[in-house]
N, C-alpha and C. Protein backbone atom coordinates (compact mmCIF):
# COMPACT_ATOMS: atom_id res chain seq x y z
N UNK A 1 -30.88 -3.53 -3.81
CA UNK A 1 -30.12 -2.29 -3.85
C UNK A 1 -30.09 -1.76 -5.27
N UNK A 2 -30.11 -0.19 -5.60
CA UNK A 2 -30.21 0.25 -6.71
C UNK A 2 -28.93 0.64 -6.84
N UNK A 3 -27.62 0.51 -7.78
CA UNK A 3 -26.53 1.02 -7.68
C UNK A 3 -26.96 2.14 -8.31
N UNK A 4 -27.15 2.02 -9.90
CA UNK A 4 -27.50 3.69 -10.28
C UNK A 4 -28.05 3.85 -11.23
N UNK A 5 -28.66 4.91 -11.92
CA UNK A 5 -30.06 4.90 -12.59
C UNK A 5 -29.50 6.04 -13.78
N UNK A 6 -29.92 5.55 -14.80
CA UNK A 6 -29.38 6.32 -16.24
C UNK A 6 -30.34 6.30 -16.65
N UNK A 7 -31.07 8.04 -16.99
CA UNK A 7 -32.17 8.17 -17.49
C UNK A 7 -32.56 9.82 -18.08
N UNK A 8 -33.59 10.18 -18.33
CA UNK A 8 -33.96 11.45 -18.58
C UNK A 8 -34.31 12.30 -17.34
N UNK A 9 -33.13 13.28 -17.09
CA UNK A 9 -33.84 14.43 -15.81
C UNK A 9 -35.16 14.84 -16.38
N UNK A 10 -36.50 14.87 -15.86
CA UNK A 10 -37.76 15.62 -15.66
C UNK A 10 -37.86 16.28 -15.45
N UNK A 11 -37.22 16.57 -13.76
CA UNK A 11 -37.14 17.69 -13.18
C UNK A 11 -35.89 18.08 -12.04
N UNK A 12 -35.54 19.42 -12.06
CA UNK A 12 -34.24 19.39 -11.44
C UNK A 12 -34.45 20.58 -9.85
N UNK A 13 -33.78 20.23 -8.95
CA UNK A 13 -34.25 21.65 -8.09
C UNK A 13 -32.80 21.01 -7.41
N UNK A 14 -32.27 22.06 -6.51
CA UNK A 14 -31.02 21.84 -5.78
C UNK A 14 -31.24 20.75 -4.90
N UNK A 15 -32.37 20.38 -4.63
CA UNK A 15 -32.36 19.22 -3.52
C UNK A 15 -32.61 17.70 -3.74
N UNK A 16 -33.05 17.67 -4.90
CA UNK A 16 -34.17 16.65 -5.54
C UNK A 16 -34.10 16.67 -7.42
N UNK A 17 -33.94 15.38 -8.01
CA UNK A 17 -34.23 15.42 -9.34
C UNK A 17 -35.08 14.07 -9.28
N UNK A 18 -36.29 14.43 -10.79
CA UNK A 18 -36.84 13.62 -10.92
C UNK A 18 -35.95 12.28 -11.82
N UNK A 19 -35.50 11.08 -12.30
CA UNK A 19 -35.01 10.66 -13.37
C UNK A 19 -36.14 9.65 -13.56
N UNK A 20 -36.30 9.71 -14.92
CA UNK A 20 -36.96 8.96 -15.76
C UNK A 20 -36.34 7.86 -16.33
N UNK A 21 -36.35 6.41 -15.99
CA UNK A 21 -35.74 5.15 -17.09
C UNK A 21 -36.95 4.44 -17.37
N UNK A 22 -37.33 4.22 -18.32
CA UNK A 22 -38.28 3.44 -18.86
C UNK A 22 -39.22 3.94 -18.48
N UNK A 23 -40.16 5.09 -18.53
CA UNK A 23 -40.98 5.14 -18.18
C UNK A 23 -41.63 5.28 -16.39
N UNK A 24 -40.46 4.58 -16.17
CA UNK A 24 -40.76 5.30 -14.32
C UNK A 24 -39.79 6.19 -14.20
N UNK A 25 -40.79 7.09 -13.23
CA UNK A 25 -40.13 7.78 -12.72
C UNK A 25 -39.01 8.26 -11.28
N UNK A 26 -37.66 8.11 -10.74
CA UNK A 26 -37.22 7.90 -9.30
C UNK A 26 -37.10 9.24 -9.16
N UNK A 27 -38.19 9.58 -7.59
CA UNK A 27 -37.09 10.77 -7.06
C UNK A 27 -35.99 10.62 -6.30
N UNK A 28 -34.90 11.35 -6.83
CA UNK A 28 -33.89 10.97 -6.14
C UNK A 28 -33.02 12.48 -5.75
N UNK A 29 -32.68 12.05 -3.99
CA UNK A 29 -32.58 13.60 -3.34
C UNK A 29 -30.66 13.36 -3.88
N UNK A 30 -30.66 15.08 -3.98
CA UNK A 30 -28.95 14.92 -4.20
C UNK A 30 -28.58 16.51 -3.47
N UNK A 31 -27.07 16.38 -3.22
CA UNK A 31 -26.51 17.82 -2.83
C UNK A 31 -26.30 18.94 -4.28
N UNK A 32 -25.57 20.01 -3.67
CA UNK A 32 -25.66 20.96 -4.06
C UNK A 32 -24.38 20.38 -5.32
N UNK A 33 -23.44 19.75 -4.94
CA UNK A 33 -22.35 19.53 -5.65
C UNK A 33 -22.71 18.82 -6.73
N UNK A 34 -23.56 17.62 -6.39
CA UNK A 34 -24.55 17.03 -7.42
C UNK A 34 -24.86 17.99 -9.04
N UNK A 35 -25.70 18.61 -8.01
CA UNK A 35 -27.07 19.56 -8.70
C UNK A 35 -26.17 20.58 -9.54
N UNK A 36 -25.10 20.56 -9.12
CA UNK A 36 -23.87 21.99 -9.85
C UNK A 36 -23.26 21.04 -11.36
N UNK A 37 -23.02 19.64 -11.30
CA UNK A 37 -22.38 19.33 -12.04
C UNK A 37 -23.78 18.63 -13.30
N UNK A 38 -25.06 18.58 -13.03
CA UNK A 38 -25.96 18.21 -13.75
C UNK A 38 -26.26 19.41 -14.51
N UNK A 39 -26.34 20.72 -14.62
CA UNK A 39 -27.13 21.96 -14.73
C UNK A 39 -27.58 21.50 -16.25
N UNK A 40 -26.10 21.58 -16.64
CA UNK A 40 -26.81 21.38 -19.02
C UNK A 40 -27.23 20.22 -19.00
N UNK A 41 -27.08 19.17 -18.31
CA UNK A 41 -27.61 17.39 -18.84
C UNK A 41 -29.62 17.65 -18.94
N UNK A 42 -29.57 17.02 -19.99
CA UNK A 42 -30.80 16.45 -20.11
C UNK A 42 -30.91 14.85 -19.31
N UNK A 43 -29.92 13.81 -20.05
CA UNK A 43 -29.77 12.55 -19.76
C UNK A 43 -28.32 12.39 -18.72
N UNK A 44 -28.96 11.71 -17.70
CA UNK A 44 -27.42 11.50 -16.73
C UNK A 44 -27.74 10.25 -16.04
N UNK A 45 -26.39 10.13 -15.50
CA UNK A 45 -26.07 8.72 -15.09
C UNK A 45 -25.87 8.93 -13.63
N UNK A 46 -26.67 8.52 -12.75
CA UNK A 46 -26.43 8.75 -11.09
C UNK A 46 -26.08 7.39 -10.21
N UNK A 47 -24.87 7.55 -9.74
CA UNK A 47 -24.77 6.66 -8.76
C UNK A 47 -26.42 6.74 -7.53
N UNK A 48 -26.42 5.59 -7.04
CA UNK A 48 -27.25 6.03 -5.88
C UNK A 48 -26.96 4.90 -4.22
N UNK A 49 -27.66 5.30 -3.24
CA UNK A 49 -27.59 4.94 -2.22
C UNK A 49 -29.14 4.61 -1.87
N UNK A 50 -29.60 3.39 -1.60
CA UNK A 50 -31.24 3.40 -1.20
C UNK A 50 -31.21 3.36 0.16
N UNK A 51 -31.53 4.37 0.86
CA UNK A 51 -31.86 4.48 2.75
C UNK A 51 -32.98 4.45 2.76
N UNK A 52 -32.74 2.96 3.89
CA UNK A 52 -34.24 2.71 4.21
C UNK A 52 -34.29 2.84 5.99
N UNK A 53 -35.39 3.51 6.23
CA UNK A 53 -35.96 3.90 7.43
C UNK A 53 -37.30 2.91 7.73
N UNK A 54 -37.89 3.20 8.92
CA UNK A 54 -39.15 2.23 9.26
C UNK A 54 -40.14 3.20 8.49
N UNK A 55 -40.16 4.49 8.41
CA UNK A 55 -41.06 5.17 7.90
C UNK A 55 -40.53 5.46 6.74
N UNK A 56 -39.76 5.42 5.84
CA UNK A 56 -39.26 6.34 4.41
C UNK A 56 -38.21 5.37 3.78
N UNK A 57 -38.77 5.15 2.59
CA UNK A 57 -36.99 4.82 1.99
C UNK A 57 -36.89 5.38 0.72
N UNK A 58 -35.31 6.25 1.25
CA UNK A 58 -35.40 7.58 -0.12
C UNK A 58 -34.08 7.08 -0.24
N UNK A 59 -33.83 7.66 -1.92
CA UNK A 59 -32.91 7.16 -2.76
C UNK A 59 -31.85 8.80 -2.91
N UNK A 60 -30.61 8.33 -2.42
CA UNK A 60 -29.90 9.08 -2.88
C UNK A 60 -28.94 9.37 -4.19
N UNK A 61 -28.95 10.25 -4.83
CA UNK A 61 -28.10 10.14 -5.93
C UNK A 61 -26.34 11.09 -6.02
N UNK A 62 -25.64 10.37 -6.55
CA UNK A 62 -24.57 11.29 -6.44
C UNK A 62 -23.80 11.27 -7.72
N UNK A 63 -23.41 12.56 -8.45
CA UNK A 63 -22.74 12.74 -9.60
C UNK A 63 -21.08 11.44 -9.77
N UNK A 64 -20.79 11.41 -8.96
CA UNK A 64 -19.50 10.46 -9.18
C UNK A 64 -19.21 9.62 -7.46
N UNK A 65 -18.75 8.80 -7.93
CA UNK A 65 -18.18 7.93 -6.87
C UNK A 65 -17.22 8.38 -5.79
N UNK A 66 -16.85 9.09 -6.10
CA UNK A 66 -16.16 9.60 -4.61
C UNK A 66 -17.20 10.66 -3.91
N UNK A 67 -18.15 11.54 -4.49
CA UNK A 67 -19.23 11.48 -3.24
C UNK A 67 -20.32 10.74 -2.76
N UNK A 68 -20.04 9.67 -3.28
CA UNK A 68 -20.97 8.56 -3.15
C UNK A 68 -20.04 7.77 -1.82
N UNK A 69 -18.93 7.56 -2.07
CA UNK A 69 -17.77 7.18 -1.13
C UNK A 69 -18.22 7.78 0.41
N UNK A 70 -17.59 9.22 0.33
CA UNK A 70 -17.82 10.20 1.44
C UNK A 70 -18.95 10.11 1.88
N UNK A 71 -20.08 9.95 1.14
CA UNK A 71 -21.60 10.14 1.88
C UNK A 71 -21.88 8.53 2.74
N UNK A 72 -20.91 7.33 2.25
CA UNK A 72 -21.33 6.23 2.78
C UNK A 72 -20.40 6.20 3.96
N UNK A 73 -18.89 6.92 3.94
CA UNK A 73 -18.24 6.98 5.01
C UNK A 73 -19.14 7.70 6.23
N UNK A 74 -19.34 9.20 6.14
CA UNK A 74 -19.68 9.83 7.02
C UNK A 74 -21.20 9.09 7.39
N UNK A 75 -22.38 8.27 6.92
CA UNK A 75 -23.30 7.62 7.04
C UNK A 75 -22.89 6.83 8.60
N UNK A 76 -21.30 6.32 8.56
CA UNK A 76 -21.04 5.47 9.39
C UNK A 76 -20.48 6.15 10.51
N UNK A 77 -20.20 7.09 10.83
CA UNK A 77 -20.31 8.32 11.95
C UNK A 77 -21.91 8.26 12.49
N UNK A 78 -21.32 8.20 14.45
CA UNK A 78 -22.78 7.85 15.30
C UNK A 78 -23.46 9.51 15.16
N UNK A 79 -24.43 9.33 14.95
CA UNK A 79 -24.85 10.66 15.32
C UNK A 79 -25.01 11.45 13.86
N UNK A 80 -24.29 10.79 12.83
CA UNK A 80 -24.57 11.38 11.05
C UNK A 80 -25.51 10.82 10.64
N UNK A 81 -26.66 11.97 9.93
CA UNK A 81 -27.45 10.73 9.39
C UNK A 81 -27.66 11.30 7.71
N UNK A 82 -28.61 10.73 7.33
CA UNK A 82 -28.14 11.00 5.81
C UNK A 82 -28.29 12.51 5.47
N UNK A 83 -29.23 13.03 6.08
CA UNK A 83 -29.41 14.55 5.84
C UNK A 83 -28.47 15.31 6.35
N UNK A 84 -27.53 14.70 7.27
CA UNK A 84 -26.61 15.45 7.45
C UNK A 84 -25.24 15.82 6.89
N UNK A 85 -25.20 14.23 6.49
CA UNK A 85 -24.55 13.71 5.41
C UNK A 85 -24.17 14.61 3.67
N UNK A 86 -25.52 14.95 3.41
CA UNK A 86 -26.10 15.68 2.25
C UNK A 86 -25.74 16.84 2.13
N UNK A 87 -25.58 17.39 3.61
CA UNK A 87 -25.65 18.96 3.56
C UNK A 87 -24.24 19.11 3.95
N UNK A 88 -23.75 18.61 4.40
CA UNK A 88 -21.83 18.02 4.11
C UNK A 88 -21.50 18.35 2.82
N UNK A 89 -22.30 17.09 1.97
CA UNK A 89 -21.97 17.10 0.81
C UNK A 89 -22.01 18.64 -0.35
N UNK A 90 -22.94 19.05 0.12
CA UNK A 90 -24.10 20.50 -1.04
C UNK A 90 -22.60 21.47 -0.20
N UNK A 91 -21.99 21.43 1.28
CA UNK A 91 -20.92 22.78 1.48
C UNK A 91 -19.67 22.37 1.09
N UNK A 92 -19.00 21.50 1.17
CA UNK A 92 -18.00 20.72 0.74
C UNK A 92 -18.15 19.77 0.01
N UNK A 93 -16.55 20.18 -1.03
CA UNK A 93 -16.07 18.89 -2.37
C UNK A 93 -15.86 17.57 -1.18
N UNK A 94 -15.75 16.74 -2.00
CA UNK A 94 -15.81 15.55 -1.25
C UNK A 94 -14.05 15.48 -0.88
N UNK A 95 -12.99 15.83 -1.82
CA UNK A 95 -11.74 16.09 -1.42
C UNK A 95 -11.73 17.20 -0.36
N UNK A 96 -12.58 18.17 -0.03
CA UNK A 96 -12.30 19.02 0.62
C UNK A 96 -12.47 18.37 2.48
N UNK A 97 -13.16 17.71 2.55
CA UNK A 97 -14.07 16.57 3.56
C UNK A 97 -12.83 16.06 3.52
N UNK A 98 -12.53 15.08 2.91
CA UNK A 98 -11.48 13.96 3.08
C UNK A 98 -10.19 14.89 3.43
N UNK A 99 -9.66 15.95 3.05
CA UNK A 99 -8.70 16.54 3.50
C UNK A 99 -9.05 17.12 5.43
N UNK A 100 -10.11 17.77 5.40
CA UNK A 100 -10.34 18.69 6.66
C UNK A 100 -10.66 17.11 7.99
N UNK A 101 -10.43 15.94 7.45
CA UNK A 101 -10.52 14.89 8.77
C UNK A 101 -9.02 14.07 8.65
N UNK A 102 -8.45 13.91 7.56
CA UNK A 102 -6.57 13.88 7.11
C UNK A 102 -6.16 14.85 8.14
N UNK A 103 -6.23 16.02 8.10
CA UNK A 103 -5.34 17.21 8.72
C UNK A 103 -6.38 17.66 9.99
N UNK A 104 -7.39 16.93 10.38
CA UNK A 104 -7.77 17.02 11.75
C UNK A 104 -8.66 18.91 11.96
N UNK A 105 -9.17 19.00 10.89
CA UNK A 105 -9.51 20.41 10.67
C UNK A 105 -10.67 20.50 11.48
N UNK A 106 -10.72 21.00 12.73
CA UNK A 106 -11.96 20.80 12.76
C UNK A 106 -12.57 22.06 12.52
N UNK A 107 -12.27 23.18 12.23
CA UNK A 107 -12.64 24.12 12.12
C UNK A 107 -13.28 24.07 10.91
N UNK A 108 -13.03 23.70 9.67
CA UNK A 108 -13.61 23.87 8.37
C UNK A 108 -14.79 22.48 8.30
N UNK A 109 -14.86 21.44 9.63
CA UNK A 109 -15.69 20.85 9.42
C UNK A 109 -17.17 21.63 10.37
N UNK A 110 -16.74 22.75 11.39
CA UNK A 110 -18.05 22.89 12.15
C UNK A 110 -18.57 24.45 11.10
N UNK A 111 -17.43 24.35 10.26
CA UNK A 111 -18.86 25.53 9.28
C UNK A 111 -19.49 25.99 8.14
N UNK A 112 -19.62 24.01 8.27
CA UNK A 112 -20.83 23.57 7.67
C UNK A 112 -22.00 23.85 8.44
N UNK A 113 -23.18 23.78 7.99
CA UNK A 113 -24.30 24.48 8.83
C UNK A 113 -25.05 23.17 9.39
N UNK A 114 -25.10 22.79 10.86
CA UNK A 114 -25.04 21.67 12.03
C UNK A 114 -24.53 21.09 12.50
N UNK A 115 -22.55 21.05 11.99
CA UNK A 115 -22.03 20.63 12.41
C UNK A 115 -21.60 21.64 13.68
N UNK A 116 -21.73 21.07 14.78
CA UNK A 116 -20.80 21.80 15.97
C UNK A 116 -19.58 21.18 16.38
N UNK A 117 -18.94 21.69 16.89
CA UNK A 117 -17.51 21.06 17.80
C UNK A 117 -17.07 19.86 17.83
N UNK A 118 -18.46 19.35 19.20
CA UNK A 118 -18.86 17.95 18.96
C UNK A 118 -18.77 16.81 17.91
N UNK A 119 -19.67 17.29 17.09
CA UNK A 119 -19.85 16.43 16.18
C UNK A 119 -18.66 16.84 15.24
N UNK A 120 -17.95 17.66 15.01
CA UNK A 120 -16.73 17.47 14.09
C UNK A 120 -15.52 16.98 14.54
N UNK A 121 -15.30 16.83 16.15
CA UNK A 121 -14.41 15.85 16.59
C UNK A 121 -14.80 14.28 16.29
N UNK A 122 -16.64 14.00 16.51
CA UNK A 122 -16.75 12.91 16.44
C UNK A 122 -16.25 12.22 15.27
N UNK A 123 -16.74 13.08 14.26
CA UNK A 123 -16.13 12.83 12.46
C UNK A 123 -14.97 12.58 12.14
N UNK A 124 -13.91 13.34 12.74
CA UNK A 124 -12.19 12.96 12.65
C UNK A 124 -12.15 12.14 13.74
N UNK A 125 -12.29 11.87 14.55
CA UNK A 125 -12.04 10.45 15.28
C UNK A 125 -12.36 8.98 15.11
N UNK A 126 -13.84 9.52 14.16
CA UNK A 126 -14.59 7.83 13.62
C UNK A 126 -13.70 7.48 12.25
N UNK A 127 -13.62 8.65 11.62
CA UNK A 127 -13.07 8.28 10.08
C UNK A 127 -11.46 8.55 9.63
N UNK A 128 -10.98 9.26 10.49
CA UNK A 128 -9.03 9.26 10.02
C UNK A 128 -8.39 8.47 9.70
N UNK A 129 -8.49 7.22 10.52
CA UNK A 129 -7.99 6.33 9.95
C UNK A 129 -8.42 5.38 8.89
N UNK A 130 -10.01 5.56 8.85
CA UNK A 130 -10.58 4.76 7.47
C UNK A 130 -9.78 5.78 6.19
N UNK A 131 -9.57 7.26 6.34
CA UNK A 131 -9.49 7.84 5.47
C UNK A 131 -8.07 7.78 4.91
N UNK A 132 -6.94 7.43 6.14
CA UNK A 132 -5.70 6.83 6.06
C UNK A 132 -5.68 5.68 5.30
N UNK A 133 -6.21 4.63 5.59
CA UNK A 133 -5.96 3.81 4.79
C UNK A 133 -6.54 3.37 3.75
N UNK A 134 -7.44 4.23 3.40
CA UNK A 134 -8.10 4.38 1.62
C UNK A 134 -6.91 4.65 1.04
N UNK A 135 -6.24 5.98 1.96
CA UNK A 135 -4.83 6.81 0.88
C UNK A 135 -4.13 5.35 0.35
N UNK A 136 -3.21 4.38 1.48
CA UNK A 136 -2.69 3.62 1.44
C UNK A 136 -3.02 2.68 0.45
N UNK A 137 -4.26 1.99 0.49
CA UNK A 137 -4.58 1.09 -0.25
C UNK A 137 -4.96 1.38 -1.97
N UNK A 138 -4.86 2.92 -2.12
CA UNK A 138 -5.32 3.38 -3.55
C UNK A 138 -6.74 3.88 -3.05
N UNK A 139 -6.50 5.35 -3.45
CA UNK A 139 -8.30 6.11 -2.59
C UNK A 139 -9.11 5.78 -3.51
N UNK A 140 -10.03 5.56 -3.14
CA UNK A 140 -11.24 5.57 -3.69
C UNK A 140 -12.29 7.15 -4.08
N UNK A 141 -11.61 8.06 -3.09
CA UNK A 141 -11.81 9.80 -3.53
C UNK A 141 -10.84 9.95 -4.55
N UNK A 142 -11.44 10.62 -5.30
CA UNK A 142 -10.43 11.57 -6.20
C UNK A 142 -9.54 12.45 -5.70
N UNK A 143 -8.51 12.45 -5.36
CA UNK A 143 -7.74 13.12 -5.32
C UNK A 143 -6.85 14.26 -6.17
N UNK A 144 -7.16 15.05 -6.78
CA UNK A 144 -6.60 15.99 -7.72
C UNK A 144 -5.14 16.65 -7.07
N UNK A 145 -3.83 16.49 -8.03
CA UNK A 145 -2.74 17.07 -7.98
C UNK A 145 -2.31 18.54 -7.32
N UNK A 146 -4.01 19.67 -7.50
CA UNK A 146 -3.70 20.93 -6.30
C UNK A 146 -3.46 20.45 -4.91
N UNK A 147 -4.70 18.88 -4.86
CA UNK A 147 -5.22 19.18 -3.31
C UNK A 147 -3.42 18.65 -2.96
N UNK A 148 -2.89 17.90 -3.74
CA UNK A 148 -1.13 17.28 -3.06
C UNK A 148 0.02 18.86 -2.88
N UNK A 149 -0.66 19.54 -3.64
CA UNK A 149 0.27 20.47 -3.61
C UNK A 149 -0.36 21.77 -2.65
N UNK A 150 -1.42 21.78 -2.23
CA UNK A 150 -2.16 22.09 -1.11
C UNK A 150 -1.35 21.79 0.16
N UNK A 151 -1.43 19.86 0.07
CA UNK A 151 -1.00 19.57 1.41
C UNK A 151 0.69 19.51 1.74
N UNK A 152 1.39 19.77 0.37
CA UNK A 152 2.66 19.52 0.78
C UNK A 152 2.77 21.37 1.12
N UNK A 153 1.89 22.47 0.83
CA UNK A 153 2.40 23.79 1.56
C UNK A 153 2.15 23.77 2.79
N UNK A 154 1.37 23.73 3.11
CA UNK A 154 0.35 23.26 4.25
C UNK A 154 1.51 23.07 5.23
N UNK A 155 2.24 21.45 5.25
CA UNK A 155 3.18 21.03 5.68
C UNK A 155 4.59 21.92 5.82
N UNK A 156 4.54 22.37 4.39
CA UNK A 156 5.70 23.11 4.48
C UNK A 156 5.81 24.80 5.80
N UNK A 157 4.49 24.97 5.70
CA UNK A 157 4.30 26.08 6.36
C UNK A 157 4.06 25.91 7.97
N UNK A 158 3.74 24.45 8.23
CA UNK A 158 3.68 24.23 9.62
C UNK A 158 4.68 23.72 10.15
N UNK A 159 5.92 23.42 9.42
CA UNK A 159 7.15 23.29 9.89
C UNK A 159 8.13 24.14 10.01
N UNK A 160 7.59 25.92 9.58
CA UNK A 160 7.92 26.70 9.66
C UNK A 160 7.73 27.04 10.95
N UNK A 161 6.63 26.94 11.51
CA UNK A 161 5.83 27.05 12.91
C UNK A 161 4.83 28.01 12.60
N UNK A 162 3.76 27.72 11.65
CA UNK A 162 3.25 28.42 11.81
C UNK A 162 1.60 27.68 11.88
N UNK A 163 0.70 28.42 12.54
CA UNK A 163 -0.27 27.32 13.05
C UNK A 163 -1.15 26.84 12.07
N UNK A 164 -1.57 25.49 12.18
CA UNK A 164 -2.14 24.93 10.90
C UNK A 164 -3.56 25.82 10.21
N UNK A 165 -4.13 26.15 11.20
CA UNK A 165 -5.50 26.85 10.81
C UNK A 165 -5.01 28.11 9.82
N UNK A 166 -4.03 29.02 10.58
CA UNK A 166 -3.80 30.09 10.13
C UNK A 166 -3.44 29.93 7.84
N UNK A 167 -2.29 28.74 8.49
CA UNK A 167 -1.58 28.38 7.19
C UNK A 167 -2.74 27.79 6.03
N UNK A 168 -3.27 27.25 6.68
CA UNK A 168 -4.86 26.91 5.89
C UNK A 168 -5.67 27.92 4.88
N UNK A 169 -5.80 28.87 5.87
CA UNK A 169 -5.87 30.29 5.63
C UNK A 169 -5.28 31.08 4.45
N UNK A 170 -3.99 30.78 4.64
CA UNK A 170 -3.52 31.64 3.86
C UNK A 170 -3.01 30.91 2.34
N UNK A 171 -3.13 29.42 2.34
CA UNK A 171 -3.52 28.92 0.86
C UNK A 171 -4.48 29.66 0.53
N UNK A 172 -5.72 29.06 1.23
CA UNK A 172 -7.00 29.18 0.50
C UNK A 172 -6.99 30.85 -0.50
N UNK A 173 -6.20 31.73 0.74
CA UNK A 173 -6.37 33.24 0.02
C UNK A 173 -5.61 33.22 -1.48
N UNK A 174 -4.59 32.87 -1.35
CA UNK A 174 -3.74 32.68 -2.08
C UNK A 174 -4.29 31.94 -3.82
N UNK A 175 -4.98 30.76 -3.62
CA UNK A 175 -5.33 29.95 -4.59
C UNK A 175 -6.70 30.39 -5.04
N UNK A 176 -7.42 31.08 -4.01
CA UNK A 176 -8.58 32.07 -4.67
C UNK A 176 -8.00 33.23 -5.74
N UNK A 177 -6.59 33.70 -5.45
CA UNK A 177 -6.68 34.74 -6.23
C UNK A 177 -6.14 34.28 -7.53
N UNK A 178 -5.02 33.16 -7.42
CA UNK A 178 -4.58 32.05 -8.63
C UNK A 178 -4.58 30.63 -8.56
N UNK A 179 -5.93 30.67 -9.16
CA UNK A 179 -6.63 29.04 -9.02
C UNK A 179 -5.82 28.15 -9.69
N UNK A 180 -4.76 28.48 -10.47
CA UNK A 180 -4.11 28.21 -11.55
C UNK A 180 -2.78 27.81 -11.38
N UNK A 181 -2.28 28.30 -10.28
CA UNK A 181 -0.72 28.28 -9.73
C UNK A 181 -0.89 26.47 -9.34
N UNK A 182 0.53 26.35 -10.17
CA UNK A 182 1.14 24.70 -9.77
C UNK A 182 2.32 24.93 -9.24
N UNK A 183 3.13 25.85 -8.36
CA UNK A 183 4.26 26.12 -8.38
C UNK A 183 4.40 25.85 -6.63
N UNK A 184 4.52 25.06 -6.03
CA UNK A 184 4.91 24.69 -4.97
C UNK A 184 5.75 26.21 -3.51
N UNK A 185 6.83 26.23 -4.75
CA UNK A 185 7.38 27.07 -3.90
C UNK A 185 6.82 28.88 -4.14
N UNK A 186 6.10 29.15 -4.90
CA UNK A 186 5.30 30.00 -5.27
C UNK A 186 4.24 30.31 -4.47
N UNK A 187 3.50 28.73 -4.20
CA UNK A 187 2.61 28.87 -3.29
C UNK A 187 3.09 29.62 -1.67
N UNK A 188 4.31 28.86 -1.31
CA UNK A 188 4.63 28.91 0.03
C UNK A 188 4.87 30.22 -0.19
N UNK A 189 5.34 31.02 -0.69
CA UNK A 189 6.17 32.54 -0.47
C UNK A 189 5.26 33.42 -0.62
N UNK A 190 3.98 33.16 -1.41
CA UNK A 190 2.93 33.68 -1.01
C UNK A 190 1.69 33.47 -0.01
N UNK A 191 1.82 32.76 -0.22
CA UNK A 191 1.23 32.02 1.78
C UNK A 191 1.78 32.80 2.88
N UNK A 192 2.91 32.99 2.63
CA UNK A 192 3.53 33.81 3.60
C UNK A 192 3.10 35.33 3.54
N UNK A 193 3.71 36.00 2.37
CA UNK A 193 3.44 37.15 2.48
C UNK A 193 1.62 37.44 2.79
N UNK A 194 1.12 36.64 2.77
CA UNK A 194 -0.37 36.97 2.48
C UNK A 194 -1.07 37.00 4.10
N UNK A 195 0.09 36.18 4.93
CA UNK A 195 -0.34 36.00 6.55
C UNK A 195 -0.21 37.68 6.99
């Protein structure tokens, strides 16, 4: 197994970078989230995943360990396979994933492009509770202080009665227009007015 490879990018494209250590060269396929956080590196440090098939064994790379996490969770979903996995990864933060199967979203998981219905029930049913008790045991995703203050409006707004999708909704509008707001009850009163 290759854990991860520190070397000179060669070559970079949204799907695929070449890295250079010693003189060899690995291609190694990565998502979009990847490919966003490499852009200025010359020299980088990639976690990786080696999938091996009867016909192919390609090396995945991922900028940090919690999408390295997510890509090995959802791997273990019947019916995920790594390319699907990938393209998970390139539409959604890896907190954004770990939140939308927490709160049973299935809506923000089927539009990603192949996920249908199906397969985004299958995803919150195989992994909720693995994803529960990562929280419990100390996550292994990064969790950033918006996404807590995300989920405590969230909460706050569905105990208002108002329906989770909608309330979803009306963060997201909300924190698009002030990415910046830490104010809990700020959030909620504009969440509201914004429905």
């Amino acid at each position: 197994m290759i854990a991860y490879l520190t070397g000179k990018l060669t070559h970079k494209s949204p799907a695929m970078v070449y890295v250079e250590v010693q003189g060899v060269g690995y291609e190694v396929q990565i998502s979009l989230n990847t490919y966003s956080r490499i852009q200025g590196m010359e020299n980088c440090k990639l976690l990786t995943f080696l999938h091996i098939k009867e016909d192919a064994h390609t090396l995945y790379g991922f900028f940090d360990d919690a999408e390295r996490s997510m890509f090995l969770l959802l791997l273990g979903v019947s019916g995920i396979g790594a390319s699907t996995a990938r393209m998970m990864l390139s539409s959604l933060q890896p907190e954004d994933i770990q939140r939308a199967i927490a709160m049973e979203n299935e809506k923000m998981l089927e539009s990603i492009k192949g996920i249908g219905a199906k397969t985004a029930k299958r995803i919150i049913l195989e992994l909720k509770d693995k994803i529960k008790r990562q929280k419990e045991t100390g996550p292994q995703l990064s969790v950033s202080t918006n996404n807590t203050l995300q989920e405590d409006a969230l909460n706050a707004l569905v105990t208002l009665g108002i329906a989770r999708n909608v309330a979803e909704q009306a963060i997201q509008r909300v924190l698009k227009t002030e990415p910046l707001l830490q104010d809990l009850e700020g959030l909620i009163k504009k969440s509201l007015k914004s429905l």
